[in-house]
Protein backbone atom coordinates (compact mmCIF):
# COMPACT_ATOMS: atom_id res chain seq x y z
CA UNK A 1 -137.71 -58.88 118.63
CA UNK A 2 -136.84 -55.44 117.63
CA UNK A 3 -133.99 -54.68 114.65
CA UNK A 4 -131.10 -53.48 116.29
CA UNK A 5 -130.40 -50.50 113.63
CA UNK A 6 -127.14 -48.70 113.27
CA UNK A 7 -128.09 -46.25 115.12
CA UNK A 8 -129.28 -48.46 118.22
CA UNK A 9 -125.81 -49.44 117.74
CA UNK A 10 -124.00 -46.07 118.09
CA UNK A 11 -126.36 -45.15 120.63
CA UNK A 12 -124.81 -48.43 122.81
CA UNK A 13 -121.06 -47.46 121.70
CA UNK A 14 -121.70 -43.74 122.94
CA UNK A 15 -123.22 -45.00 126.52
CA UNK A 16 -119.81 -46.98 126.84
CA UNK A 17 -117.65 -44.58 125.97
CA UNK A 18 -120.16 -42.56 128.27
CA UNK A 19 -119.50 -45.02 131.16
CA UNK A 20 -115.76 -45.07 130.80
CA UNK A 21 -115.34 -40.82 130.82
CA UNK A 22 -117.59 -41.38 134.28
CA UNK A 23 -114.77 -43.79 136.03
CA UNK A 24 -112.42 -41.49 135.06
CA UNK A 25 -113.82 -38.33 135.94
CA UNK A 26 -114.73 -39.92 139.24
CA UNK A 27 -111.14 -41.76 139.87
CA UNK A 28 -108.70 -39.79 138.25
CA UNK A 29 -110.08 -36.35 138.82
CA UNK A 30 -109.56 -37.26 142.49
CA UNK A 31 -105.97 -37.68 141.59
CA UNK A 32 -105.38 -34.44 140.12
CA UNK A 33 -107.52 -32.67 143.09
CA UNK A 34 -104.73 -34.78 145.38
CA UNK A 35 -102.28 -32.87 143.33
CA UNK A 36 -104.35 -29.20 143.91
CA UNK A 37 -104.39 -29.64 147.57
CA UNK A 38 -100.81 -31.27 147.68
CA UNK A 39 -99.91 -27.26 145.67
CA UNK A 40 -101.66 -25.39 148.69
CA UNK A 41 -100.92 -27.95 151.46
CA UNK A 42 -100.25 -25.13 154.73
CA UNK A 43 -100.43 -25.09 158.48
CA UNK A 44 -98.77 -27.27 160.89
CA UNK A 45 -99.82 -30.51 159.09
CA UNK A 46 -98.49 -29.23 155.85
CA UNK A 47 -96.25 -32.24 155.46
CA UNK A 48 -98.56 -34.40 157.06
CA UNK A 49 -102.11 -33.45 154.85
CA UNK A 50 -98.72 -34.22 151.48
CA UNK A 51 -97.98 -37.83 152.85
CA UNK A 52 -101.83 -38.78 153.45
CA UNK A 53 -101.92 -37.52 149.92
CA UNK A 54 -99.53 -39.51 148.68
CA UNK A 55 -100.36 -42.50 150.93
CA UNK A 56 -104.04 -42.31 148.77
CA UNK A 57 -102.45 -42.17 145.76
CA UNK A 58 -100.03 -44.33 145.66
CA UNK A 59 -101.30 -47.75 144.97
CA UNK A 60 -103.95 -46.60 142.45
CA UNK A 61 -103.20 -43.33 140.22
CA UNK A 62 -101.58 -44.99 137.82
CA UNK A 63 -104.44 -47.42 137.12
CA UNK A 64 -107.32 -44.70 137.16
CA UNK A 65 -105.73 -43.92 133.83
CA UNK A 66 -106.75 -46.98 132.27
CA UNK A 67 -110.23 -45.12 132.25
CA UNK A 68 -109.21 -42.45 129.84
CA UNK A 69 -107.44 -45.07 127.05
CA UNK A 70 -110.33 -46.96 127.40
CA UNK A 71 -112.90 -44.24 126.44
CA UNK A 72 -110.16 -42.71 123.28
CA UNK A 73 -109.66 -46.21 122.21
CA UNK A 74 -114.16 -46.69 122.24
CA UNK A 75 -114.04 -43.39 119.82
CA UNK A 76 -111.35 -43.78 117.79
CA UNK A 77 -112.75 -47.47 116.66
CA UNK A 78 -116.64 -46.65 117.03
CA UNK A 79 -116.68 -42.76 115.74
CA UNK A 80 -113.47 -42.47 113.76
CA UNK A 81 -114.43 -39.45 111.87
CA UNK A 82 -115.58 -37.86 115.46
CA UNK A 83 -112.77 -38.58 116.56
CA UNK A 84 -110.34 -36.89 113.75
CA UNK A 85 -112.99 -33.57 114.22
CA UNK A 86 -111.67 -33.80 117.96
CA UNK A 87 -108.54 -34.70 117.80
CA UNK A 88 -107.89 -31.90 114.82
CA UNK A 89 -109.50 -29.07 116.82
CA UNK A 90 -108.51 -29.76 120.10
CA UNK A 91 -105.21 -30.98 119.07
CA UNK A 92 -102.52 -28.75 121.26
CA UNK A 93 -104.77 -28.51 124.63
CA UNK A 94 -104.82 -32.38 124.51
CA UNK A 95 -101.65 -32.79 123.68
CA UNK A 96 -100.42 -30.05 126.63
CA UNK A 97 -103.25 -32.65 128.82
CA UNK A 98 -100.95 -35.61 128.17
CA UNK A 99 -97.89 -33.83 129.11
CA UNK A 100 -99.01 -32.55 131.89
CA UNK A 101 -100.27 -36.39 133.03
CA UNK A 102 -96.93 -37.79 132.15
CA UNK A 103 -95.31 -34.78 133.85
CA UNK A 104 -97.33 -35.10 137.21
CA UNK A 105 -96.52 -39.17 137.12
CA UNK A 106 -92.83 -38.61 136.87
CA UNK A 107 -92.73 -35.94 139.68
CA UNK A 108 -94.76 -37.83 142.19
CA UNK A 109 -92.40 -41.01 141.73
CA UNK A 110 -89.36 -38.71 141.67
CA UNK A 111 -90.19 -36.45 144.60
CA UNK A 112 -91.58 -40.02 146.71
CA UNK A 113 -88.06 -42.22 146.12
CA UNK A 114 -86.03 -38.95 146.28
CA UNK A 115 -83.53 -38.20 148.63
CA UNK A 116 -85.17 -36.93 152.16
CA UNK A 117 -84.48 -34.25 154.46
CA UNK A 118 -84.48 -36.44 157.40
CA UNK A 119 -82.52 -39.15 156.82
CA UNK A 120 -79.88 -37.32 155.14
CA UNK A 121 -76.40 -37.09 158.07
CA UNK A 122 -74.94 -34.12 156.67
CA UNK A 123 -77.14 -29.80 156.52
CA UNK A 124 -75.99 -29.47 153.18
CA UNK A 125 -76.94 -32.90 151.90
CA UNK A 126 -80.17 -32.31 153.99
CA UNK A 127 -80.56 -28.68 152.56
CA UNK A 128 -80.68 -30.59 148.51
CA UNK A 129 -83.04 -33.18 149.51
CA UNK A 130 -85.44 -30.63 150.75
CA UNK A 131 -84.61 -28.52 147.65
CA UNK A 132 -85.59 -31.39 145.09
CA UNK A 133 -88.93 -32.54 147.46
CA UNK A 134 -89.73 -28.56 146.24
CA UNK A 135 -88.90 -28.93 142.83
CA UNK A 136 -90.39 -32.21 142.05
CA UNK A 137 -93.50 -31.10 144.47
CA UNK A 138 -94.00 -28.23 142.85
CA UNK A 139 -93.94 -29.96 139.02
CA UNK A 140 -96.60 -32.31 140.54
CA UNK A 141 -98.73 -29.86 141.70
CA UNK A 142 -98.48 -27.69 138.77
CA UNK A 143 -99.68 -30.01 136.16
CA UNK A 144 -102.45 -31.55 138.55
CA UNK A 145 -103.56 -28.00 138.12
CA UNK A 146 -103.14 -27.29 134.57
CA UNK A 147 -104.59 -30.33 133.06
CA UNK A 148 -108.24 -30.64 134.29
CA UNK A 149 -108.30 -27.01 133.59
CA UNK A 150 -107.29 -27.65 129.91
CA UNK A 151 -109.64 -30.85 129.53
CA UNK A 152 -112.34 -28.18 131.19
CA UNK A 153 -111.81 -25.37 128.71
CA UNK A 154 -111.33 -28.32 125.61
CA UNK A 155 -115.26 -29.77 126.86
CA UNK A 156 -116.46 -26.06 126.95
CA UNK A 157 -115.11 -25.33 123.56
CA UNK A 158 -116.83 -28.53 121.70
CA UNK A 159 -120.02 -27.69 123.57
CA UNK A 160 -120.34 -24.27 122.30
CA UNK A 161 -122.01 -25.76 119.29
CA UNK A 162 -119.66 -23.40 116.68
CA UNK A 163 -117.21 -26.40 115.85
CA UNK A 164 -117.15 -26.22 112.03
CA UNK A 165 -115.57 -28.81 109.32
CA UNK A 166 -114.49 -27.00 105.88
CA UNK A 167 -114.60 -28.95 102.48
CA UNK A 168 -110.95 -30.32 102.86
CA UNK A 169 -112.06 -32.04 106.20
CA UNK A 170 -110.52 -29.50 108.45
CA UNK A 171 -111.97 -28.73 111.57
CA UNK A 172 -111.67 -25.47 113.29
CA UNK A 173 -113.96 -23.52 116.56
CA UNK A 174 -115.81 -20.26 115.79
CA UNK A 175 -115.50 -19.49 119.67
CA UNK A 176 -112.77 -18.17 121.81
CA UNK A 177 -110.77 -19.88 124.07
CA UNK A 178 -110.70 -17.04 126.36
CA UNK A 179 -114.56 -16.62 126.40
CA UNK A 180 -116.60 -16.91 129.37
CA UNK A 181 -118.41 -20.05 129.04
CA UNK A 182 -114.85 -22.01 127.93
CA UNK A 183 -112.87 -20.56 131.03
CA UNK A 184 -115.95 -21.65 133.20
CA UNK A 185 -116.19 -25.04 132.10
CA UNK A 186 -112.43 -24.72 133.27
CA UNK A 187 -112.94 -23.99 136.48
CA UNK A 188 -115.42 -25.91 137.27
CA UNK A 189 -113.30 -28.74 136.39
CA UNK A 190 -110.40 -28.26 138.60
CA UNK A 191 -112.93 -27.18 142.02
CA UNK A 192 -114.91 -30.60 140.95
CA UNK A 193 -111.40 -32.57 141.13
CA UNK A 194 -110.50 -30.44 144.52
CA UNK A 195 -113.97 -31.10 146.05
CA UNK A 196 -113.72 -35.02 144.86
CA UNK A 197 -110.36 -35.20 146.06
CA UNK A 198 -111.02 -33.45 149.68
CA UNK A 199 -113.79 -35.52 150.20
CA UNK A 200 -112.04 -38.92 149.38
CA UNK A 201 -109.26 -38.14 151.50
CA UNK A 202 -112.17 -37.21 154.61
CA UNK A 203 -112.30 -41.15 154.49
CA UNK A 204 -109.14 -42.13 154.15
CA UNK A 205 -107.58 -39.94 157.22
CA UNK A 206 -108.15 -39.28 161.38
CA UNK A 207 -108.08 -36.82 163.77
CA UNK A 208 -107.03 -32.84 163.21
CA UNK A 209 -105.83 -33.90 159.70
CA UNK A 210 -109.27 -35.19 158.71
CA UNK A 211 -110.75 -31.99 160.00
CA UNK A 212 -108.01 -30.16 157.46
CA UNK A 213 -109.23 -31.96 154.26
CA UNK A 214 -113.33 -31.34 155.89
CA UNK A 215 -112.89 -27.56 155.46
CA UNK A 216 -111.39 -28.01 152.09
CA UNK A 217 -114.27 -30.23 151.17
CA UNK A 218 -116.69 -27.65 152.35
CA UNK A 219 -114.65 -24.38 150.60
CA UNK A 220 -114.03 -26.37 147.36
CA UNK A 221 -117.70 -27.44 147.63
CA UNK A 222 -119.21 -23.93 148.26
CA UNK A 223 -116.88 -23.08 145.04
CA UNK A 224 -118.15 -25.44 142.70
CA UNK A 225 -121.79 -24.80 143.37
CA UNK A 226 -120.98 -21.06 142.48
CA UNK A 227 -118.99 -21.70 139.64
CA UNK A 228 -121.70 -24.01 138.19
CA UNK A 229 -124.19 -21.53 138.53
CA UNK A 230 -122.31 -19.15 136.66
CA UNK A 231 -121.25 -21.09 133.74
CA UNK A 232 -124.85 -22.15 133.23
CA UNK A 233 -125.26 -18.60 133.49
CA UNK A 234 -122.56 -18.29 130.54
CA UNK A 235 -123.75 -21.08 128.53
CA UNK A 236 -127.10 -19.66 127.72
CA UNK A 237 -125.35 -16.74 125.49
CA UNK A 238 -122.49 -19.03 124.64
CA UNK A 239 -123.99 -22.72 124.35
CA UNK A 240 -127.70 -21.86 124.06
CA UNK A 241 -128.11 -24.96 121.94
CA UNK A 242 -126.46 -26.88 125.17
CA UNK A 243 -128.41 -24.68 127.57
CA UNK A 244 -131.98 -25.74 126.52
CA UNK A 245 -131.23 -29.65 126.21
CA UNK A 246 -130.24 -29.66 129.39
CA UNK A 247 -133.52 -28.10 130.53
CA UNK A 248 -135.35 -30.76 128.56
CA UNK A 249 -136.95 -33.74 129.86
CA UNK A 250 -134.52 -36.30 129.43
CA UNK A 251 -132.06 -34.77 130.79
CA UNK A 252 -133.62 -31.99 133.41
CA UNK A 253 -134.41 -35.05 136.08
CA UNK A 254 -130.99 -36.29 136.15
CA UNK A 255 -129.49 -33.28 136.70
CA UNK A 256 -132.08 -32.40 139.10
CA UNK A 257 -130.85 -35.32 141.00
CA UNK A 258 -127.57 -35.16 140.82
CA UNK A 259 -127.97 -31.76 141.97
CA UNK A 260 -129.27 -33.22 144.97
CA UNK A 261 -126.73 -35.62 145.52
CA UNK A 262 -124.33 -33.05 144.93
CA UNK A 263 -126.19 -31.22 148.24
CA UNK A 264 -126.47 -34.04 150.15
CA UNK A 265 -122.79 -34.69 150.26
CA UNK A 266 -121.96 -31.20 151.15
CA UNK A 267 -124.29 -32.33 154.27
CA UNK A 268 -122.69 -35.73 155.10
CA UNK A 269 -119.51 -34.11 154.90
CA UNK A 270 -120.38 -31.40 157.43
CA UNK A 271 -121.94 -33.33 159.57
CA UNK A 272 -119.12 -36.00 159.59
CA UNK A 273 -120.90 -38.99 157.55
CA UNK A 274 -117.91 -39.52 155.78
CA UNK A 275 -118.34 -42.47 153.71
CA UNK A 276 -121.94 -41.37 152.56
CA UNK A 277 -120.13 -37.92 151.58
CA UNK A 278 -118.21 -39.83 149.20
CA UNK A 279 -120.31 -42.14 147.81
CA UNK A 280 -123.00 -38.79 146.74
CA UNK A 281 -119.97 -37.10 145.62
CA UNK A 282 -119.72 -39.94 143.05
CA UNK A 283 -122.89 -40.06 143.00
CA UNK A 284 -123.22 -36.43 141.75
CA UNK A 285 -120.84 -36.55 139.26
CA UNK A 286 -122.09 -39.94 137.79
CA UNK A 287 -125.41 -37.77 137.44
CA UNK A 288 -123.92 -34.80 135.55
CA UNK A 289 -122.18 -36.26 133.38
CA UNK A 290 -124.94 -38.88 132.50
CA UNK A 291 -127.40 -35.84 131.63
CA UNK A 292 -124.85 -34.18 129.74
CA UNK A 293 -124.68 -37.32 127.75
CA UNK A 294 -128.48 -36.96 127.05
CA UNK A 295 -128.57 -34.10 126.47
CA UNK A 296 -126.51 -34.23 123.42
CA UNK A 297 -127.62 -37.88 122.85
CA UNK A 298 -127.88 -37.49 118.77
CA UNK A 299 -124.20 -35.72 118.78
CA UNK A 300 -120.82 -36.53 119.31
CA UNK A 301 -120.43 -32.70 118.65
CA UNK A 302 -123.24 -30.57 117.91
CA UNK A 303 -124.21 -29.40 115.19
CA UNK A 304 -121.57 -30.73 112.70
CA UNK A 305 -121.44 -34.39 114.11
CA UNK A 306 -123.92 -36.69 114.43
CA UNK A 307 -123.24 -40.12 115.86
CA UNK A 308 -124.82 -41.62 113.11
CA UNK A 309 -122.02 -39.48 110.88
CA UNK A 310 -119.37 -40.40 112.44
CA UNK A 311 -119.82 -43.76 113.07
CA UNK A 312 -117.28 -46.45 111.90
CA UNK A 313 -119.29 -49.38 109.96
CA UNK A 314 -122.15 -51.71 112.14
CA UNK A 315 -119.73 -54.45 112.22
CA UNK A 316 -116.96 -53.08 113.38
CA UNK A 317 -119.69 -51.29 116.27
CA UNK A 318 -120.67 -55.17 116.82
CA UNK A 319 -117.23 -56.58 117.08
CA UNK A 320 -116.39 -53.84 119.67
CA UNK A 321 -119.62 -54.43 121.81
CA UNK A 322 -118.89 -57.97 121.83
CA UNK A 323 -115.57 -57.16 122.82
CA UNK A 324 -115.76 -55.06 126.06
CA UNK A 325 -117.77 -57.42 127.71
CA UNK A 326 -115.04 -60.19 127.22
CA UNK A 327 -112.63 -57.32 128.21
CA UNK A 328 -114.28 -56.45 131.47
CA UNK A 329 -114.33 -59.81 132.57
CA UNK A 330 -110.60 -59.50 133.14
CA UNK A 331 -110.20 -55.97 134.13
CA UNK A 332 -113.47 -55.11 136.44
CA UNK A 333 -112.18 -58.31 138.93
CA UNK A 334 -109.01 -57.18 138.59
CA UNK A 335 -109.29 -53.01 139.59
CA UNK A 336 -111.52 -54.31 142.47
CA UNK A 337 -109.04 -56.67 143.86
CA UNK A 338 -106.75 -53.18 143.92
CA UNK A 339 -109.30 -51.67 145.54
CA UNK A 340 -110.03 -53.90 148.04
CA UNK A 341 -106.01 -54.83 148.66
CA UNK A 342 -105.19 -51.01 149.24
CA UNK A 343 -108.68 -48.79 150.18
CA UNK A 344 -109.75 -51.35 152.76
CA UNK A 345 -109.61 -50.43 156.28
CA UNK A 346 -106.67 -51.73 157.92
């Protein structure tokens, strides 16, 4: 039997951490593309394309978050000193992240058990419901926007490969926020969360309204695939460390395929297969993510960070492997009875 070195070890830690940013890029990005399309709901069905929104969200957004403590509670036990280099350079965009998830939480349960326009007897009382649905809609929608674009910009910053840790342990980026390859990485994170989210709610909703959310599945689409050609474009003057692992063999066949999937949904979702669409829209952003991870497979942040660097000790690395199988016993049974209580089909 082979030795299971430390490194074997941190490899295993990083492909769990790894598997948790997938669920929540996949689950909670949805949720802040609900919150996009909720911003530019229009038409006649403006009210109607909100409530299917809201009906989709409901029972699960709060959940989907359990994905994101899950993955900074894996690095801040299995790469401590990683996570101190990210948490020290990237400390006020994830900080405005977390604010902008608590904010969009408390305005989607304050706009939905608010006061309505309809049911209220009086035009004045009618005329203050409508004005706080605005108010609280228009928090929601705000910080669905601003926070995938921060997480975005925060990935295309550590990526750049200029992250650099003085003497005294302080960590600081070389790169500008406001470059090209940052802002793209950005983008592309909010269109990925519209086009997840648009094609999500193709399943969940009927007639003329399901056609609304198909043509924002196919713009948002269209607008990815652009924007991800442009900040590969940008990353080979801005990330060319990044740039050529992900043209290397480990990690050129996965995106390769995911790059497929990625096409394949855009043709399910034209053509009206609606629960393939969403199943190679996961599928597709599994994919990318997975070859981004091996891509920088040796890194937690390249150059300055090696998982072998910032690793916490092997048994502590043990202790947690042992422990998120005992973990997942409880909480995989339990998401999917969520699931399957409020995404069935009636």
């Amino acid at each position: 039997m082979p030795e299971i070195t430390p490194q074997i070890l941190a490899y295993w830690a990083a492909a769990v951490a790894l598997l948790g940013l997938m669920a929540y890029a996949s689950l909670a990005g949805a949720d802040f593309g609900g919150g996009v399309w909720d911003l530019l709901a229009t038409g006649p069905r403006k009210r109607q394309q909100r409530e299917a929104i809201a009906h989709a969200m409901g029972p699960v957004w709060e959940a989907n978050h359990v994905w994101l403590i899950f993955v900074l509670v894996v690095l801040f036990t299995c790469f401590p000193r990683g996570y101190s280099v990210l948490m020290n350079v990237l400390f006020l965009p994830l900080h405005l992240v977390l604010a902008g998830i608590m904010l969009r939480g408390a305005a989607f349960v304050f706009r939905h058990y608010g006061p309505s326009a309809t049911t209220e007897r009086s035009a004045e009382g009618a005329a203050r419901a409508e004005a706080h649905h605005n108010v609280w809609g228009a928090v929601f929608g705000a910080a669905s926007v601003v926070s995938p674009l921060l997480l975005g910009m925060s990935f295309g910053l550590v990526t750049t490969g200029q992250v650099q840790i003085a003497p005294n342990g302080r960590a600081s980026i070389g790169s500008s926020w406001m470059g090209a390859y940052p802002i793209g990485c950005a983008l592309l994170a909010l269109s990925t969360c519209a086009y997840l989210a648009s094609v999500y709610l193709v399943v969940e909703t009927e007639g003329e309204l399901q056609q609304d959310f198909r043509r924002r599945a196919i713009v948002s689409g269209t607008l990815t695939a652009a924007i991800a050609v442009g900040v590969l474009w940008a990353a080979e003057a801005d990330a060319p460390w990044l740039s050529g692992e992900l043209r290397s063999p480990r990690a050129f066949p996965v995106l390769l395929v995911g790059g497929i999937a990625f096409a394949l949904s855009g043709v399910a979702t034209i053509r009206g297969w609606t629960r393939a669409a969403r199943v190679f829209a996961v599928a597709q952003t599994v994919l990318m993510l997975l070859g981004w991870g091996l891509a920088h497979r040796d890194y937690l942040i390249y150059p300055q960070v090696p998982l072998t660097w910032a690793m916490a000790p092997p048994s502590t690395l043990v202790f947690m492997l042992i422990a998120i199988p005992c973990g997942a016993v409880l909480l995989v049974p339990s998401m999917w009875l969520m699931f399957r209580v409020f995404k069935s089909p009636r």
